[in-house]
C-alpha atoms as a PDB file:
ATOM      1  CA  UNK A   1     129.650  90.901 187.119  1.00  0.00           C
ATOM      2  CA  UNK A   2     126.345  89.040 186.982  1.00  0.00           C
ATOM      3  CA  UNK A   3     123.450  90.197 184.567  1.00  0.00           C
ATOM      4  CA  UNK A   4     121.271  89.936 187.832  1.00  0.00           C
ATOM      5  CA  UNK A   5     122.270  93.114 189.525  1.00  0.00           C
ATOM      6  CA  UNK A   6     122.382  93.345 193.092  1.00  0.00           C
ATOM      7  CA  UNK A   7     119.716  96.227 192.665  1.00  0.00           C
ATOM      8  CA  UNK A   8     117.557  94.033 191.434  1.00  0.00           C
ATOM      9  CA  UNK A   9     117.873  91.315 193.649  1.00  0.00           C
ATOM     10  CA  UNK A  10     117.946  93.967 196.424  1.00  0.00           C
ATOM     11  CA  UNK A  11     114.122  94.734 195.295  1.00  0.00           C
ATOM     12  CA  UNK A  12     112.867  91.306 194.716  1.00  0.00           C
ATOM     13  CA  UNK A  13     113.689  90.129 198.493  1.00  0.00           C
ATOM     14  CA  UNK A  14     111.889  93.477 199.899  1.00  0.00           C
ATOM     15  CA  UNK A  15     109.257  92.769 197.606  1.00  0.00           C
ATOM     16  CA  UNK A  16     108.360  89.428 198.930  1.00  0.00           C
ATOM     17  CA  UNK A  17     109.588  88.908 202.393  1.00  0.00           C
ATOM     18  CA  UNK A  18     106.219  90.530 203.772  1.00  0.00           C
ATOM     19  CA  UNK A  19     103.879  89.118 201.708  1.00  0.00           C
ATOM     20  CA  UNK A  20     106.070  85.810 202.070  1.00  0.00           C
ATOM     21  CA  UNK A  21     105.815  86.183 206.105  1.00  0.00           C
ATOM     22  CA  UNK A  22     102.698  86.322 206.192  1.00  0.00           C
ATOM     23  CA  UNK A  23     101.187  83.933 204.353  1.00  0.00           C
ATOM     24  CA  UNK A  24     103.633  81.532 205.755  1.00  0.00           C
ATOM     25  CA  UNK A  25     103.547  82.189 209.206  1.00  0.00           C
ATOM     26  CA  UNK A  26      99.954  82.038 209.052  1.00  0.00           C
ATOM     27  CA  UNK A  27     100.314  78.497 208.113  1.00  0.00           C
ATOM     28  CA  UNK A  28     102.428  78.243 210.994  1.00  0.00           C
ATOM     29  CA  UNK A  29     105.083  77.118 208.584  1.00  0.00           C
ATOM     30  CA  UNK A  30     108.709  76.755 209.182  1.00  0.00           C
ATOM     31  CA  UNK A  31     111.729  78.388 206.974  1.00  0.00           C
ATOM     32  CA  UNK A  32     113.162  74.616 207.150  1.00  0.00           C
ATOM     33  CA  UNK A  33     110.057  73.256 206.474  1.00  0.00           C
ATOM     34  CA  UNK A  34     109.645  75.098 203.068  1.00  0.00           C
ATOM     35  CA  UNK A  35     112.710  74.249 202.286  1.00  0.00           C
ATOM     36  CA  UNK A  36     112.077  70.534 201.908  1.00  0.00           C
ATOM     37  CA  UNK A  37     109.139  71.145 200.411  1.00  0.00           C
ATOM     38  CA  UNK A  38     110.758  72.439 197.867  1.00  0.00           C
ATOM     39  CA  UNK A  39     113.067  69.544 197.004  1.00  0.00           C
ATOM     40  CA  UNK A  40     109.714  67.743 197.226  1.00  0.00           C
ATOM     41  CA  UNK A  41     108.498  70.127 193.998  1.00  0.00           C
ATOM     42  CA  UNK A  42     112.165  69.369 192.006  1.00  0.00           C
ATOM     43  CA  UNK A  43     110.950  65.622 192.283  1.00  0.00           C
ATOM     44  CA  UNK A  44     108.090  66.470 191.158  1.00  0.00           C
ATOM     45  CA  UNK A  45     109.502  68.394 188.638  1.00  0.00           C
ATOM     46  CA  UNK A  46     112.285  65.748 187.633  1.00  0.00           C
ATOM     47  CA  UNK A  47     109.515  62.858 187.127  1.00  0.00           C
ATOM     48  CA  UNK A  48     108.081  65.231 184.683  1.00  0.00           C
ATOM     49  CA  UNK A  49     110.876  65.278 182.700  1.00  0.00           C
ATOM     50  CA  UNK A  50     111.629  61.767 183.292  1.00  0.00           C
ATOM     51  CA  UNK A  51     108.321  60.698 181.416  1.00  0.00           C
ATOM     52  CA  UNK A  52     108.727  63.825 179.250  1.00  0.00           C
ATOM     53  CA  UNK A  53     105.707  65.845 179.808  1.00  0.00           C
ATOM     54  CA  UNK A  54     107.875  68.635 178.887  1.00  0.00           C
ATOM     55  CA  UNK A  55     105.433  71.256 179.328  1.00  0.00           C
ATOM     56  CA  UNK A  56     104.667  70.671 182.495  1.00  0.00           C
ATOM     57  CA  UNK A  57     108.158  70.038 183.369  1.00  0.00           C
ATOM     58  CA  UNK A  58     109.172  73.319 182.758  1.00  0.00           C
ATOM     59  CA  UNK A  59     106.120  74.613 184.443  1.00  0.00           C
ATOM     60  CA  UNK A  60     107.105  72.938 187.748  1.00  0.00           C
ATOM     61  CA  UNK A  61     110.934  74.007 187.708  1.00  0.00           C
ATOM     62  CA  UNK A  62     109.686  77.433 187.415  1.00  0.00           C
ATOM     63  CA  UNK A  63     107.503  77.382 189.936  1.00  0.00           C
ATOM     64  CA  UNK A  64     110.103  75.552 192.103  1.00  0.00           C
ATOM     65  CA  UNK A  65     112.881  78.292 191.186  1.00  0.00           C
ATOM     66  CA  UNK A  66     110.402  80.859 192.389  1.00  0.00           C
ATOM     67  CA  UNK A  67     109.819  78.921 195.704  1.00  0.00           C
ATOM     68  CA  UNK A  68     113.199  78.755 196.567  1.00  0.00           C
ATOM     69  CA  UNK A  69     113.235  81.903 197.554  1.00  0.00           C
ATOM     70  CA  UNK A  70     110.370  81.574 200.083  1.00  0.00           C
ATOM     71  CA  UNK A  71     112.853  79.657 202.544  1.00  0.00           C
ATOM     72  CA  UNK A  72     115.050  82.464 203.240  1.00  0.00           C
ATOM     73  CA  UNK A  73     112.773  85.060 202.707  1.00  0.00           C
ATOM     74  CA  UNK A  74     110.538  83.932 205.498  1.00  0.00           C
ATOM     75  CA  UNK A  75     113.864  83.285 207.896  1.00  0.00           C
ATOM     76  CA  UNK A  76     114.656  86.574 207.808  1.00  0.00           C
ATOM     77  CA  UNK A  77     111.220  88.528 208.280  1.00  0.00           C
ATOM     78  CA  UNK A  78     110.884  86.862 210.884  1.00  0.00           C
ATOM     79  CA  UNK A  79     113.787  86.934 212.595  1.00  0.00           C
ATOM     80  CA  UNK A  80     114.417  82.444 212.499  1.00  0.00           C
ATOM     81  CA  UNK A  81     117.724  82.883 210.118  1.00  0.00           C
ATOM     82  CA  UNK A  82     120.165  80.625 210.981  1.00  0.00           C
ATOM     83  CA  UNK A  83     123.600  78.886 210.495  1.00  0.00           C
ATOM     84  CA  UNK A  84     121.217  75.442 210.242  1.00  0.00           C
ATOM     85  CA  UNK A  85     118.634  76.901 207.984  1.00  0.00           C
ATOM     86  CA  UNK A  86     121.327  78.205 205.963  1.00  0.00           C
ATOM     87  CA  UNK A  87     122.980  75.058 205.479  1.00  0.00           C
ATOM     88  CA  UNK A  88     119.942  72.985 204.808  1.00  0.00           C
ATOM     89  CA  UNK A  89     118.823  75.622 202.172  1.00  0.00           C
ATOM     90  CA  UNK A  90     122.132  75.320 200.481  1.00  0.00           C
ATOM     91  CA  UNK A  91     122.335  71.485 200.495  1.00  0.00           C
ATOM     92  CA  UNK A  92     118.903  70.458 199.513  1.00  0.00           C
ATOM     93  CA  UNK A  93     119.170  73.330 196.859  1.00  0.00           C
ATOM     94  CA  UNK A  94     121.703  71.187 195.496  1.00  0.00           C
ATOM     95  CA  UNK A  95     120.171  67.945 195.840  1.00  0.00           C
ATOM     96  CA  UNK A  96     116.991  69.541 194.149  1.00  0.00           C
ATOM     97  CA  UNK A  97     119.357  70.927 190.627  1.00  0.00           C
ATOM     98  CA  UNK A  98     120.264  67.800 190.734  1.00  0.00           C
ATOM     99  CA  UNK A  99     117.191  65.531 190.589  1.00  0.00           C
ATOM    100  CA  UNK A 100     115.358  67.667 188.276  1.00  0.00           C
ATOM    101  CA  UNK A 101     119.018  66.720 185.860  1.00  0.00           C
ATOM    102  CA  UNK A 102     118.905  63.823 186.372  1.00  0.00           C
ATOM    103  CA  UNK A 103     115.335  63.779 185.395  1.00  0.00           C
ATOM    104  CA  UNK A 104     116.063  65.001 181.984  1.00  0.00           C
ATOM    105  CA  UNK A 105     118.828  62.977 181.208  1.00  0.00           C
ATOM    106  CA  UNK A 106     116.348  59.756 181.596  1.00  0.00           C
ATOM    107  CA  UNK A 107     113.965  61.821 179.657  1.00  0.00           C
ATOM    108  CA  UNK A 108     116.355  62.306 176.867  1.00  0.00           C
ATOM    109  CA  UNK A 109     117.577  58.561 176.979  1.00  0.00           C
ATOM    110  CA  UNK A 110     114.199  57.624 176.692  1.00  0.00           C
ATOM    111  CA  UNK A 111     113.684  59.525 173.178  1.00  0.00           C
ATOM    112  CA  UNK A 112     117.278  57.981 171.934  1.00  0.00           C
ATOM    113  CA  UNK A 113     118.702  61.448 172.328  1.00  0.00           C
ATOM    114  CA  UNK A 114     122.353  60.385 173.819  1.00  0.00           C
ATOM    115  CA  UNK A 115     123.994  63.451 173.213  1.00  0.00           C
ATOM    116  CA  UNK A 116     121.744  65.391 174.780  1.00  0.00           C
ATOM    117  CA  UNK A 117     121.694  63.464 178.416  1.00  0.00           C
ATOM    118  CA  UNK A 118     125.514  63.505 178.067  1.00  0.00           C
ATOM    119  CA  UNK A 119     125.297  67.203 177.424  1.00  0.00           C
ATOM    120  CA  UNK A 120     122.893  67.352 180.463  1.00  0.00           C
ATOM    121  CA  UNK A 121     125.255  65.708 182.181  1.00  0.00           C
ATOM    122  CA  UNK A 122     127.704  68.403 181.674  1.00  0.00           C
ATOM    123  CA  UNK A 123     125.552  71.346 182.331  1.00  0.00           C
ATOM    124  CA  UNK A 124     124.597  69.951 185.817  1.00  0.00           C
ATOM    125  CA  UNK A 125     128.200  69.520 186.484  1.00  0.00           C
ATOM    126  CA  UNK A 126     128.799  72.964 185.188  1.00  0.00           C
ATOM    127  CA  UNK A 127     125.962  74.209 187.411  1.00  0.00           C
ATOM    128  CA  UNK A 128     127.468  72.578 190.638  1.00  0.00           C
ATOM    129  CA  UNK A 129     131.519  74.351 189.709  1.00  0.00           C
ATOM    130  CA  UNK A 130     129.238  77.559 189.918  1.00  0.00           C
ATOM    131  CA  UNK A 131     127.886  76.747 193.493  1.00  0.00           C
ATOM    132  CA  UNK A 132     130.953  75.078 194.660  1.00  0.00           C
ATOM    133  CA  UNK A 133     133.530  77.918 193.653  1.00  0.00           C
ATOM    134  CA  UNK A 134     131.066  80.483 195.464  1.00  0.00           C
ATOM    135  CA  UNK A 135     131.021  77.959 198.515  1.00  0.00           C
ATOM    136  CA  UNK A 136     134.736  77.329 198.927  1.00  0.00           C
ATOM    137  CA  UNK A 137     135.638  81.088 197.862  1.00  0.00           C
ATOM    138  CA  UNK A 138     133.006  82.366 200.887  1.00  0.00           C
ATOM    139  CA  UNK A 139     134.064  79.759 203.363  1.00  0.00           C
ATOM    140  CA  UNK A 140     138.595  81.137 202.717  1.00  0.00           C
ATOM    141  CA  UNK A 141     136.946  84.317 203.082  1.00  0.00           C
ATOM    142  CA  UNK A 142     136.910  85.985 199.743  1.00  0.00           C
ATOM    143  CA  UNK A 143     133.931  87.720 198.911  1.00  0.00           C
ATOM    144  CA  UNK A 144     131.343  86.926 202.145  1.00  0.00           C
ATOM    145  CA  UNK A 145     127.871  87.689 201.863  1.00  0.00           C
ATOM    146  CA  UNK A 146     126.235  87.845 198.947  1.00  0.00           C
ATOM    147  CA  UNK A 147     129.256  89.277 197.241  1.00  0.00           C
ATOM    148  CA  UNK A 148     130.373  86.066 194.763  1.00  0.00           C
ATOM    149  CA  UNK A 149     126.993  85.601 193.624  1.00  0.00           C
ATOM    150  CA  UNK A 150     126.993  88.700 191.785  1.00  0.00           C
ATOM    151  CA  UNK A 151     130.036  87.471 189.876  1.00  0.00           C
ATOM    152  CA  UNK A 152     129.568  86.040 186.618  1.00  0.00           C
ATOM    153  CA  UNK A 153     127.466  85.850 183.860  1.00  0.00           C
ATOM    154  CA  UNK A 154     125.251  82.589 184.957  1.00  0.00           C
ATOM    155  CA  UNK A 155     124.163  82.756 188.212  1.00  0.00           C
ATOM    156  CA  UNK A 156     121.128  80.165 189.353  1.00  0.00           C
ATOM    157  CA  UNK A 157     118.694  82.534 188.265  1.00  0.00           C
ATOM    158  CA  UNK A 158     120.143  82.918 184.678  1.00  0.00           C
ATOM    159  CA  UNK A 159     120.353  78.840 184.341  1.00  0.00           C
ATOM    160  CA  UNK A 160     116.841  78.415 185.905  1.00  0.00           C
ATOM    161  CA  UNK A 161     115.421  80.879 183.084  1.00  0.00           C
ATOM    162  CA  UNK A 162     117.245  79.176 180.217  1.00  0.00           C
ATOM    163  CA  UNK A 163     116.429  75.711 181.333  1.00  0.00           C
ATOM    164  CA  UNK A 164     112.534  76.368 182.426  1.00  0.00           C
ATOM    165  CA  UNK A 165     112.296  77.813 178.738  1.00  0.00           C
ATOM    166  CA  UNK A 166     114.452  74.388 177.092  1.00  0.00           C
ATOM    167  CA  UNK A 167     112.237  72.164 178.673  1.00  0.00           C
ATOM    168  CA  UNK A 168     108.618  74.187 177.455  1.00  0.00           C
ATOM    169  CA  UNK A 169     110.466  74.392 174.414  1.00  0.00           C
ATOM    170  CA  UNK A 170     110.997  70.205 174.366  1.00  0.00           C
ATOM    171  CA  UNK A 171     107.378  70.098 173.686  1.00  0.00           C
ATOM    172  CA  UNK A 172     107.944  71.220 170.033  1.00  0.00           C
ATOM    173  CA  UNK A 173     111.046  70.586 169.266  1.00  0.00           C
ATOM    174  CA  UNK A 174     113.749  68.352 171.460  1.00  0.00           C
ATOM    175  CA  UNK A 175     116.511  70.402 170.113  1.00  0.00           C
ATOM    176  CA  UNK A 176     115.482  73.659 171.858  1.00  0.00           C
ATOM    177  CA  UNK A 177     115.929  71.470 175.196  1.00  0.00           C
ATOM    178  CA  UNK A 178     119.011  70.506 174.089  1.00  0.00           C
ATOM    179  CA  UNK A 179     120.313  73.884 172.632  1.00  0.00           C
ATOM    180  CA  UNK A 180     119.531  75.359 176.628  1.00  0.00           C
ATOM    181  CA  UNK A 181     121.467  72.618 178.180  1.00  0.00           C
ATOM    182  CA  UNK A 182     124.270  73.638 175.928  1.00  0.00           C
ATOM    183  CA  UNK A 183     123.839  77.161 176.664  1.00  0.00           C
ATOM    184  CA  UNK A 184     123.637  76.339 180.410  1.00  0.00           C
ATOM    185  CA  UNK A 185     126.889  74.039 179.859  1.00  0.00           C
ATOM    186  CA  UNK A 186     129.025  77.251 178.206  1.00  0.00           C
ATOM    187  CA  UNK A 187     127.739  80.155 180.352  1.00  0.00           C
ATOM    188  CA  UNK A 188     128.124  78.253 183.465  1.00  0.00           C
ATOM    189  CA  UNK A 189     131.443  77.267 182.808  1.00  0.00           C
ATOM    190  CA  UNK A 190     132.574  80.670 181.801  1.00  0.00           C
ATOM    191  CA  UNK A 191     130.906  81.760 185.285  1.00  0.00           C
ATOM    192  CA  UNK A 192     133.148  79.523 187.191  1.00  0.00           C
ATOM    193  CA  UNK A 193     135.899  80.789 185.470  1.00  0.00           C
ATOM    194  CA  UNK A 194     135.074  84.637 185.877  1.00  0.00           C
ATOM    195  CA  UNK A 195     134.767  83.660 189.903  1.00  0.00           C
ATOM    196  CA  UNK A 196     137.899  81.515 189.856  1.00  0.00           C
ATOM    197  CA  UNK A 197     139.197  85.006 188.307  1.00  0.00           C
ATOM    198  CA  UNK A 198     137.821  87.487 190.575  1.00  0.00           C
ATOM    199  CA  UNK A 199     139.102  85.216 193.782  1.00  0.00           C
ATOM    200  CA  UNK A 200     143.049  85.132 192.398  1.00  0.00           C
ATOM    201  CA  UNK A 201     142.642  88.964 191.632  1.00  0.00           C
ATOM    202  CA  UNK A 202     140.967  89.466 195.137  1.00  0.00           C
ATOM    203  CA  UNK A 203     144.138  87.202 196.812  1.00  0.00           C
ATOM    204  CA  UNK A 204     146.842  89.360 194.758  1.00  0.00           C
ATOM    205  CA  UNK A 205     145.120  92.754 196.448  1.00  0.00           C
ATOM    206  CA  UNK A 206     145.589  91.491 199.669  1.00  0.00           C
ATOM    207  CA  UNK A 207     149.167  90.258 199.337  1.00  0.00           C
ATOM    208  CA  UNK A 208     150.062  93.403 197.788  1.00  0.00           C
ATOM    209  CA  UNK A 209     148.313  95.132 200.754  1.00  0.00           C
ATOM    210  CA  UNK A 210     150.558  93.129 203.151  1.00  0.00           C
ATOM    211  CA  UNK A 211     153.393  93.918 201.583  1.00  0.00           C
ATOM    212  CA  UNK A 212     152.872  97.762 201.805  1.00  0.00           C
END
């Protein structure tokens, strides 16, 4: 199971879909519209990096990690979810983890630190095994809903902690930037596998169902 319980998730999505809907729909802003606005802040956030204003960096992940949830929190108060939103949420979440990587590996190459793009490198690809086994288990039908995310120990809000406090961290001392992307690399590999887990345990249940 995840350390984020769905309890706790549960209460942070009542807590902000009113105040989210709003303030939002006040603006006369769109679910999809947030949504790109918040790749907009992972650039942001990436350049950071990038030119290694660590600090602020971290700051802007944060804040962008936090924002992500404003998308689908404002769909559903007020009644615009959809199969579109949905998907754009999912890819340009994607696109976003990405940049803001890719944004510390130049950061690190910039400072001579080689090992620690390559392990950035690894913990974005970690990171994306997480999202993809969720993706693919959901779409055979294993798990729908919310179900997967609450398998494993590194879910996005987990990595988005750890790497927020790496990159403040950078400011003092590289290593502790490096040290989270290591940490990110493990745990989100051992997530995948816990998920990979849970799927061929859920598949055996329902063959030995069938054969009843």
């Amino acid at each position: 199971m995840s350390v984020v319980s769905p309890s706790f998730r549960a209460r942070v999505r009542t807590s902000i879909e009113g105040p989210v809907a709003s303030v939002f729909t006040k603006l006369h802003m769109t679910p999809n519209a947030l949504t790109l606005i918040g790749f907009g802040i992972a650039i942001v956030g990436a350049w950071l990096a990038a030119v290694q204003l660590w600090i602020a960096a971290g700051l802007v992940v944060g804040f962008g990690a936090a924002f992500d949830m404003f998308d689908g929190a404002l769909a559903r108060a007020t009644g615009k979810s959809s199969k579109l939103g949905a998907f754009m949420d999912s890819t340009f979440d994607r696109a976003g983890e990405a940049v803001v990587y890719v944004g510390i590996v130049a950061g690190l190459l910039s400072v001579g630190e080689t090992n620690g793009a390559i392990l950035a490198a690894a913990a974005m690809a970690a990171a994306f095994m997480v999202s993809y086994s969720r993706a693919k288990s959901e779409s055979l039908g294993f798990s729908s809903g919310t179900g997967m995310a609450n398998v494993g120990l590194a879910p996005r809000e987990v990595r988005s902690v750890i790497l927020v406090v790496g990159l403040v961290g950078a400011a003092f001392d590289i290593r502790v930037l490096i040290g989270a992307l290591a940490l990110i690399a493990i745990l989100a590999t051992v997530t995948t596998i816990q998920r990979i887990v849970f799927v061929y345990r859920q598949s055996e249940s329902t063959m030995q169902e069938v054969q009843k």
